[in-house]
N, C-alpha and C. Protein backbone atom coordinates (compact mmCIF):
# COMPACT_ATOMS: atom_id res chain seq x y z
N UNK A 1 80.44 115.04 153.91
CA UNK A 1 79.72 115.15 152.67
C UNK A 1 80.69 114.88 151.51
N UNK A 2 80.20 113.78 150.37
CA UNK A 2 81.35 113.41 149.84
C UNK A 2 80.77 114.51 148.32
N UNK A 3 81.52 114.35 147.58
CA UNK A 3 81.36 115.45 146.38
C UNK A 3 81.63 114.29 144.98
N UNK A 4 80.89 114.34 144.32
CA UNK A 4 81.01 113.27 142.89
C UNK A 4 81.35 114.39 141.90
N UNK A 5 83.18 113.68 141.32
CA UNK A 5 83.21 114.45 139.58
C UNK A 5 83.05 114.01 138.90
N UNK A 6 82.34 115.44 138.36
CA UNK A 6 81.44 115.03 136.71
C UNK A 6 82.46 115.95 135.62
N UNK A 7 82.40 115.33 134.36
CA UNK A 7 83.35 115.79 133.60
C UNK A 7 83.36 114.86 132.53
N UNK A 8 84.26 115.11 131.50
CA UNK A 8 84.94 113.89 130.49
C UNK A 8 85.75 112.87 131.00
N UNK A 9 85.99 111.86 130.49
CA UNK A 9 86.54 111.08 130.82
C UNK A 9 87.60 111.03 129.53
N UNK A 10 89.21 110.54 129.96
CA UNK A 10 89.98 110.75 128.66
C UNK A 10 89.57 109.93 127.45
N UNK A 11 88.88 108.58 127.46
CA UNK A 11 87.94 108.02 126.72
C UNK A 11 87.48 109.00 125.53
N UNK A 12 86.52 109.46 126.31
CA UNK A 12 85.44 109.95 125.87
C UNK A 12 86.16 111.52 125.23
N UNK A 13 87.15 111.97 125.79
CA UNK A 13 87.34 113.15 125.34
C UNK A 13 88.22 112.74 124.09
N UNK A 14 88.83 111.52 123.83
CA UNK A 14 89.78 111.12 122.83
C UNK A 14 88.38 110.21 121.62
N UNK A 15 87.63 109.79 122.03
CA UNK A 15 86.12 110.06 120.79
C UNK A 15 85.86 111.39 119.90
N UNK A 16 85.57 112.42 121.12
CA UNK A 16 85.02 113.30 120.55
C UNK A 16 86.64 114.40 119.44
N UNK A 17 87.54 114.14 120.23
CA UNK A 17 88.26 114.87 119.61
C UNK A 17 88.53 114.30 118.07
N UNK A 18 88.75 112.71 117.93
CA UNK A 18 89.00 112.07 116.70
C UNK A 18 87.12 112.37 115.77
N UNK A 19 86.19 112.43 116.08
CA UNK A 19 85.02 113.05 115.24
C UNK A 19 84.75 114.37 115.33
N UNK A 20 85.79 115.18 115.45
CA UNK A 20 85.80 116.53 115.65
C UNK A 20 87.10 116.54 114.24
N UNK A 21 87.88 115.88 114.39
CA UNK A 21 89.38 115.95 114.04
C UNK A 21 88.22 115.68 112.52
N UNK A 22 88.00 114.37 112.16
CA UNK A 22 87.54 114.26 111.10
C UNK A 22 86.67 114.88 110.00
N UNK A 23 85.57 115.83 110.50
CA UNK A 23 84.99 116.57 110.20
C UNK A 23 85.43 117.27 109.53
N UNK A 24 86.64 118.10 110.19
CA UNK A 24 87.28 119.09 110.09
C UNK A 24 88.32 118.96 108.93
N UNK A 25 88.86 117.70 108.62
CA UNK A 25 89.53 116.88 107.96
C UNK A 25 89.01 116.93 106.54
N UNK A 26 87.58 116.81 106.30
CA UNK A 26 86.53 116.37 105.43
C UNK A 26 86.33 117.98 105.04
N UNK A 27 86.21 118.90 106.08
CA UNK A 27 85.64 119.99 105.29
C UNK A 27 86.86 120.59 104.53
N UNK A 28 87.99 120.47 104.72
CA UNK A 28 89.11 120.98 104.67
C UNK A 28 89.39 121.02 103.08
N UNK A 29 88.93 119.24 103.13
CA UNK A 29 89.21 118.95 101.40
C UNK A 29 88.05 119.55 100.69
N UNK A 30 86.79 119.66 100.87
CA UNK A 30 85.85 119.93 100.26
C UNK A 30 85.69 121.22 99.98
N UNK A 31 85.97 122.17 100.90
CA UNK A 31 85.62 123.52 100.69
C UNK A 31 86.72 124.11 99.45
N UNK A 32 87.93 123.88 99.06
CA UNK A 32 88.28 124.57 97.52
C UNK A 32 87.08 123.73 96.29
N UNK A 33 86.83 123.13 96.45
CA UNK A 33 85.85 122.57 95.72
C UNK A 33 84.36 123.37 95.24
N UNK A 34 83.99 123.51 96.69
CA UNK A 34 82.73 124.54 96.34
C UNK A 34 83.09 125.97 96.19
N UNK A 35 84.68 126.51 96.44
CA UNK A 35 84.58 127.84 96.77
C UNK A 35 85.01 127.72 95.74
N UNK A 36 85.55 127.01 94.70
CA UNK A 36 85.42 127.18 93.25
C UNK A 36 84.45 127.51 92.35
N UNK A 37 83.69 126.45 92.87
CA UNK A 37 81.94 126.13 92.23
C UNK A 37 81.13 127.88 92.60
N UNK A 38 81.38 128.32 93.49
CA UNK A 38 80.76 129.44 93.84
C UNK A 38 81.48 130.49 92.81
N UNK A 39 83.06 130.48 92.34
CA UNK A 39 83.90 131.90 91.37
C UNK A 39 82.76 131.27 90.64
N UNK A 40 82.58 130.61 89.88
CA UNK A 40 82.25 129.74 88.37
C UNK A 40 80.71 130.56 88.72
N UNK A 41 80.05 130.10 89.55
CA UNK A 41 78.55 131.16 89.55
C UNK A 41 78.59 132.72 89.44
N UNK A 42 80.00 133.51 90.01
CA UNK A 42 79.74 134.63 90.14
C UNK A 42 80.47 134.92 88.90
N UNK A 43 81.60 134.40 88.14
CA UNK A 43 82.00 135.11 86.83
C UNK A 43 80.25 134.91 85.52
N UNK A 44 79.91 133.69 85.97
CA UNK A 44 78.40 133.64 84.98
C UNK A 44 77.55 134.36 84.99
N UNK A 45 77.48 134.84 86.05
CA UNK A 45 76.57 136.27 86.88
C UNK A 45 77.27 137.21 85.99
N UNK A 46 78.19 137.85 86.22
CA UNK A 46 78.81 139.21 86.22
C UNK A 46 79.09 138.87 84.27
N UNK A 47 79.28 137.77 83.64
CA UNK A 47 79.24 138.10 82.18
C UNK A 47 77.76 138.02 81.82
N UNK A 48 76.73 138.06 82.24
CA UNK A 48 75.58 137.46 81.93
C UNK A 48 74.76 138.88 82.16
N UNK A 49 75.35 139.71 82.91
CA UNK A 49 75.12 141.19 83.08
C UNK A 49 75.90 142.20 82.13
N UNK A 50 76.68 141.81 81.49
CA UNK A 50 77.62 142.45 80.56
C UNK A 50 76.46 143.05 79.33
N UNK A 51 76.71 144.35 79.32
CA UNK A 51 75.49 144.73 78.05
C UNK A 51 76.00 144.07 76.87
N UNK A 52 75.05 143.55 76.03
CA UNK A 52 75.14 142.93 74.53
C UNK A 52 75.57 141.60 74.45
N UNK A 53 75.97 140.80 75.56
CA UNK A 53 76.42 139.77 75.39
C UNK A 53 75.85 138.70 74.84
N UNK A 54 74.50 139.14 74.76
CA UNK A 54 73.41 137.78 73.88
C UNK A 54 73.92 138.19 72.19
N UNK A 55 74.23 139.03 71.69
CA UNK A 55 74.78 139.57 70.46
C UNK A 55 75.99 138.92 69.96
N UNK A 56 76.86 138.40 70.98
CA UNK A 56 78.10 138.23 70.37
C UNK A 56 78.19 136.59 70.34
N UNK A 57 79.05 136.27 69.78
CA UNK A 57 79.70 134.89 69.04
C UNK A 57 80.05 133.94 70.28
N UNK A 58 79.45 132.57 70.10
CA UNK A 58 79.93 131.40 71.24
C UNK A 58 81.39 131.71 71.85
N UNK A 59 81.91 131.99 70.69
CA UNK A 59 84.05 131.74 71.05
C UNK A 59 84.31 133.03 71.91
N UNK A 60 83.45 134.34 71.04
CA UNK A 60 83.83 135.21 72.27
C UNK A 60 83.11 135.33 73.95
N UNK A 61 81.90 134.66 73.52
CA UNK A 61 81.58 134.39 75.13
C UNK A 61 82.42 133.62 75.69
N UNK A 62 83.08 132.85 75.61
CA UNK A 62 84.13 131.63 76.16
C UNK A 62 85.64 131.94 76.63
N UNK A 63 85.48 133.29 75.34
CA UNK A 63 86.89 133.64 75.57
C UNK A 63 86.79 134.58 76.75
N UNK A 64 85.79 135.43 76.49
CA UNK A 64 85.78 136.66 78.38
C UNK A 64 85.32 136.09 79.62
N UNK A 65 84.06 134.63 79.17
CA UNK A 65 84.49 134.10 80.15
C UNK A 65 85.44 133.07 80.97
N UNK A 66 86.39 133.08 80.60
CA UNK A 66 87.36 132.21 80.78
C UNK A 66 88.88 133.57 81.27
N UNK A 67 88.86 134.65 80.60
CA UNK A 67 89.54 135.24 81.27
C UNK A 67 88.97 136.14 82.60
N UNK A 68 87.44 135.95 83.08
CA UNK A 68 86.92 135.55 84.65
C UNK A 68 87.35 134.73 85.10
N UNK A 69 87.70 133.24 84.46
CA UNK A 69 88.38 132.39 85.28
C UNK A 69 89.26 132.62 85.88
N UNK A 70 90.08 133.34 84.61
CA UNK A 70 91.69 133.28 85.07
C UNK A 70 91.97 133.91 86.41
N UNK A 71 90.88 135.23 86.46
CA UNK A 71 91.03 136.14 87.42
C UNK A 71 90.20 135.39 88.60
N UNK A 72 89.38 134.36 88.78
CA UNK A 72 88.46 134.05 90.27
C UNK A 72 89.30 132.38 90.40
N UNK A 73 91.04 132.49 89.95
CA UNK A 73 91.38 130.95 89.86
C UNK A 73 90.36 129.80 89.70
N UNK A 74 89.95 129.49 89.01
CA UNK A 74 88.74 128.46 88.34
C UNK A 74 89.70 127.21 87.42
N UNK A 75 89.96 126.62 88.23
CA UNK A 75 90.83 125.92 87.25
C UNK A 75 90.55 124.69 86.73
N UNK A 76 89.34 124.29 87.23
CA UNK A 76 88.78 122.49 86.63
C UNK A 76 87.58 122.58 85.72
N UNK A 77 87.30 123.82 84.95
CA UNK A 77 86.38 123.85 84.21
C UNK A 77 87.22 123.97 83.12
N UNK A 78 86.70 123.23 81.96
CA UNK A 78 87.46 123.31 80.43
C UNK A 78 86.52 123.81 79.86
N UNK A 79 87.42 123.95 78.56
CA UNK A 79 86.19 124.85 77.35
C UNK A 79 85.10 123.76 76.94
N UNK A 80 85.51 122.39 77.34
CA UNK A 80 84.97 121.43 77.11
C UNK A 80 83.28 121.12 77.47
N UNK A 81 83.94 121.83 78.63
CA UNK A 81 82.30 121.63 80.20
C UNK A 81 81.44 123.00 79.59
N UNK A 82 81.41 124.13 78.52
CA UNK A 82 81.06 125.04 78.90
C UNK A 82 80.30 125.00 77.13
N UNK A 83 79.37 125.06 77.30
CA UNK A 83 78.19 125.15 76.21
C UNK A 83 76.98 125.98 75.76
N UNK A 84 77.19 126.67 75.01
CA UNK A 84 76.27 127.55 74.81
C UNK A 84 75.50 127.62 73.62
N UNK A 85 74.29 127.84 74.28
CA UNK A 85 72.63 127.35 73.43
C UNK A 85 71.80 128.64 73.00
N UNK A 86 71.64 128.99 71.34
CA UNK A 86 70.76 129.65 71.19
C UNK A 86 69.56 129.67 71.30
N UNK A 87 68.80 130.41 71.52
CA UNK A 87 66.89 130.42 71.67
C UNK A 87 66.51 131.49 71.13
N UNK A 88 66.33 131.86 69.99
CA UNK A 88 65.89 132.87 70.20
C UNK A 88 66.83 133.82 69.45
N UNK A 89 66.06 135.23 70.18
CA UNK A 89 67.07 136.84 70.57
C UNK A 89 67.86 136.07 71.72
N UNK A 90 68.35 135.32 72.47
CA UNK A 90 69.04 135.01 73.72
C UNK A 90 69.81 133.57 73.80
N UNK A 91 70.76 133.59 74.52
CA UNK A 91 71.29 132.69 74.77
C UNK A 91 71.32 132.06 76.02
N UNK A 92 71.88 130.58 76.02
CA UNK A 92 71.76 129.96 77.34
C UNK A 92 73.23 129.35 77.64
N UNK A 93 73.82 129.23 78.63
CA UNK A 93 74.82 128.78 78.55
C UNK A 93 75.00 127.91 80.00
N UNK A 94 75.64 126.49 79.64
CA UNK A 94 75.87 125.60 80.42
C UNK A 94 76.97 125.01 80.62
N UNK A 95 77.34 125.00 81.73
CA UNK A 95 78.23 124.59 82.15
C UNK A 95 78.35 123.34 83.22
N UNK A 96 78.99 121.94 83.03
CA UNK A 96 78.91 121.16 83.57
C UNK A 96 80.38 120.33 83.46
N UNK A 97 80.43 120.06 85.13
CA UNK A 97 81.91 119.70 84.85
C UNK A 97 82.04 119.45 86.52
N UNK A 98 82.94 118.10 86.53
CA UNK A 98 83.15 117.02 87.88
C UNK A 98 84.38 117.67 88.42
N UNK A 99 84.33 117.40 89.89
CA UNK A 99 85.91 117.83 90.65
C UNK A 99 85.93 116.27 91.53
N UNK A 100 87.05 115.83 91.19
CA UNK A 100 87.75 114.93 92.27
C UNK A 100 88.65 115.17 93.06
N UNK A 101 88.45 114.74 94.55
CA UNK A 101 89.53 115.19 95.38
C UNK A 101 89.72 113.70 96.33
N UNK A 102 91.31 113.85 95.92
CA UNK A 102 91.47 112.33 96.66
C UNK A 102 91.42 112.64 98.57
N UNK A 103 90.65 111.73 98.73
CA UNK A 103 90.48 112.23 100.77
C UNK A 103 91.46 110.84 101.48
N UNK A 104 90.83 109.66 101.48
CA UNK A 104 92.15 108.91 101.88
C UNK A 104 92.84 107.43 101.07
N UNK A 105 93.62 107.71 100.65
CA UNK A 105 94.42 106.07 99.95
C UNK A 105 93.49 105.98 98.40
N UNK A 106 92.94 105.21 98.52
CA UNK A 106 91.98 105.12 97.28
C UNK A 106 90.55 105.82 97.00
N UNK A 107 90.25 106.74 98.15
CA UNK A 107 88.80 106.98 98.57
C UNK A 107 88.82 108.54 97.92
N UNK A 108 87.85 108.27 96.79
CA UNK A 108 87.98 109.92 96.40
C UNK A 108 86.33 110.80 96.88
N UNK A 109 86.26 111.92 96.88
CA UNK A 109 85.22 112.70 96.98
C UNK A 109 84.62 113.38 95.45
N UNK A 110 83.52 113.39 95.02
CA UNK A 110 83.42 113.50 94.02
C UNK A 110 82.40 114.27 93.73
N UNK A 111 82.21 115.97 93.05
CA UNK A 111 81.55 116.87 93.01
C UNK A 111 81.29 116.97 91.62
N UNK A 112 79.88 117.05 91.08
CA UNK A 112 79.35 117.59 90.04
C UNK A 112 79.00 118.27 90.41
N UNK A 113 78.98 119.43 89.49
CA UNK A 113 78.09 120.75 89.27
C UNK A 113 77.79 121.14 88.31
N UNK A 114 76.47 122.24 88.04
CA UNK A 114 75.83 122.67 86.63
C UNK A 114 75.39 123.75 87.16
N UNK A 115 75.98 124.70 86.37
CA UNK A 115 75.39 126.22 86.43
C UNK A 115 74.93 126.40 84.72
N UNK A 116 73.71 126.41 84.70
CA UNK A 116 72.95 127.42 83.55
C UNK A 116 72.50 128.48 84.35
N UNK A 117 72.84 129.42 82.74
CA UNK A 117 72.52 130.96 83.38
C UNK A 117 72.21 131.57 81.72
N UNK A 118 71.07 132.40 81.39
CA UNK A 118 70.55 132.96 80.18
C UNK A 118 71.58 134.12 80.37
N UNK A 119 71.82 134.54 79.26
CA UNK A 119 72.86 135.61 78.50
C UNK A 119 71.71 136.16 77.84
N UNK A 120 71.21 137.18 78.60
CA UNK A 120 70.60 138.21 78.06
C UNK A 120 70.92 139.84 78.49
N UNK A 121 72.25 140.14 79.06
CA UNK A 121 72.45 141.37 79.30
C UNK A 121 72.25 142.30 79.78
N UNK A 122 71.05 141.81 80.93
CA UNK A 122 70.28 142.19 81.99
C UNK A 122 70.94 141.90 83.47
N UNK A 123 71.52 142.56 84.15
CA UNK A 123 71.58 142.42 85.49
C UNK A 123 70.84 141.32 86.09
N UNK A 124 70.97 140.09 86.17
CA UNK A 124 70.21 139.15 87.52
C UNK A 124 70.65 139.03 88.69
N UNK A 125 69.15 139.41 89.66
CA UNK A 125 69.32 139.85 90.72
C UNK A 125 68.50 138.72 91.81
């Protein structure tokens, strides 16, 4: 009785490892990118819950939130990207602003993001 092996073949196991390798390669660069993009949502959150903050002055919203930056390392947002809109009793504030990350030789990856979030001094949940 003869017996047939089944298995990988080094082929095939040198495929899967190079689209395994790459993936992994790709997420590597990408993820400081979003786990940035994610501080930048939670300092907007946590000043946007701050009592009175619809009360106070554009420069000082910019200025406390920016020393959230300092503290959740946020480092590709400028005062530039960060805009804030009256309505009202309330404010709105926007933020928009690109991350490039070079992946290989000339080939870059390229992330926009926009977080608006109302400054009304209410916990959002």
């Amino acid at each position: 009785m003869r017996r047939n092996q089944s298995g990988m073949t080094l082929i095939s196991f040198v495929i899967v490892a190079a689209v395994v390798g790459t993936a992994l390669y790709i997420a590597m660069k990408l993820f400081p990118m979003y786990q940035e993009y994610y501080a930048v949502k939670s300092a907007v959150k946590g000043l946007a819950a701050e009592a009175g903050i619809a009360n106070e002055q554009p420069a000082q919203i910019k200025q406390k939130l920016f020393k959230r930056f300092n503290i959740g390392y946020v480092d590709d947002v400028k005062p530039e990207h960060v805009k804030i809109e009256s309505t009202g009793s309330s404010k709105i504030m926007h933020i928009n602003y690109e991350v490039r990350v070079n992946m290989i030789a000339n080939l870059d990856a390229v992330g926009r993001f926009n977080v608006d979030q109302p400054l009304t001094g209410q916990a959002a949940y």
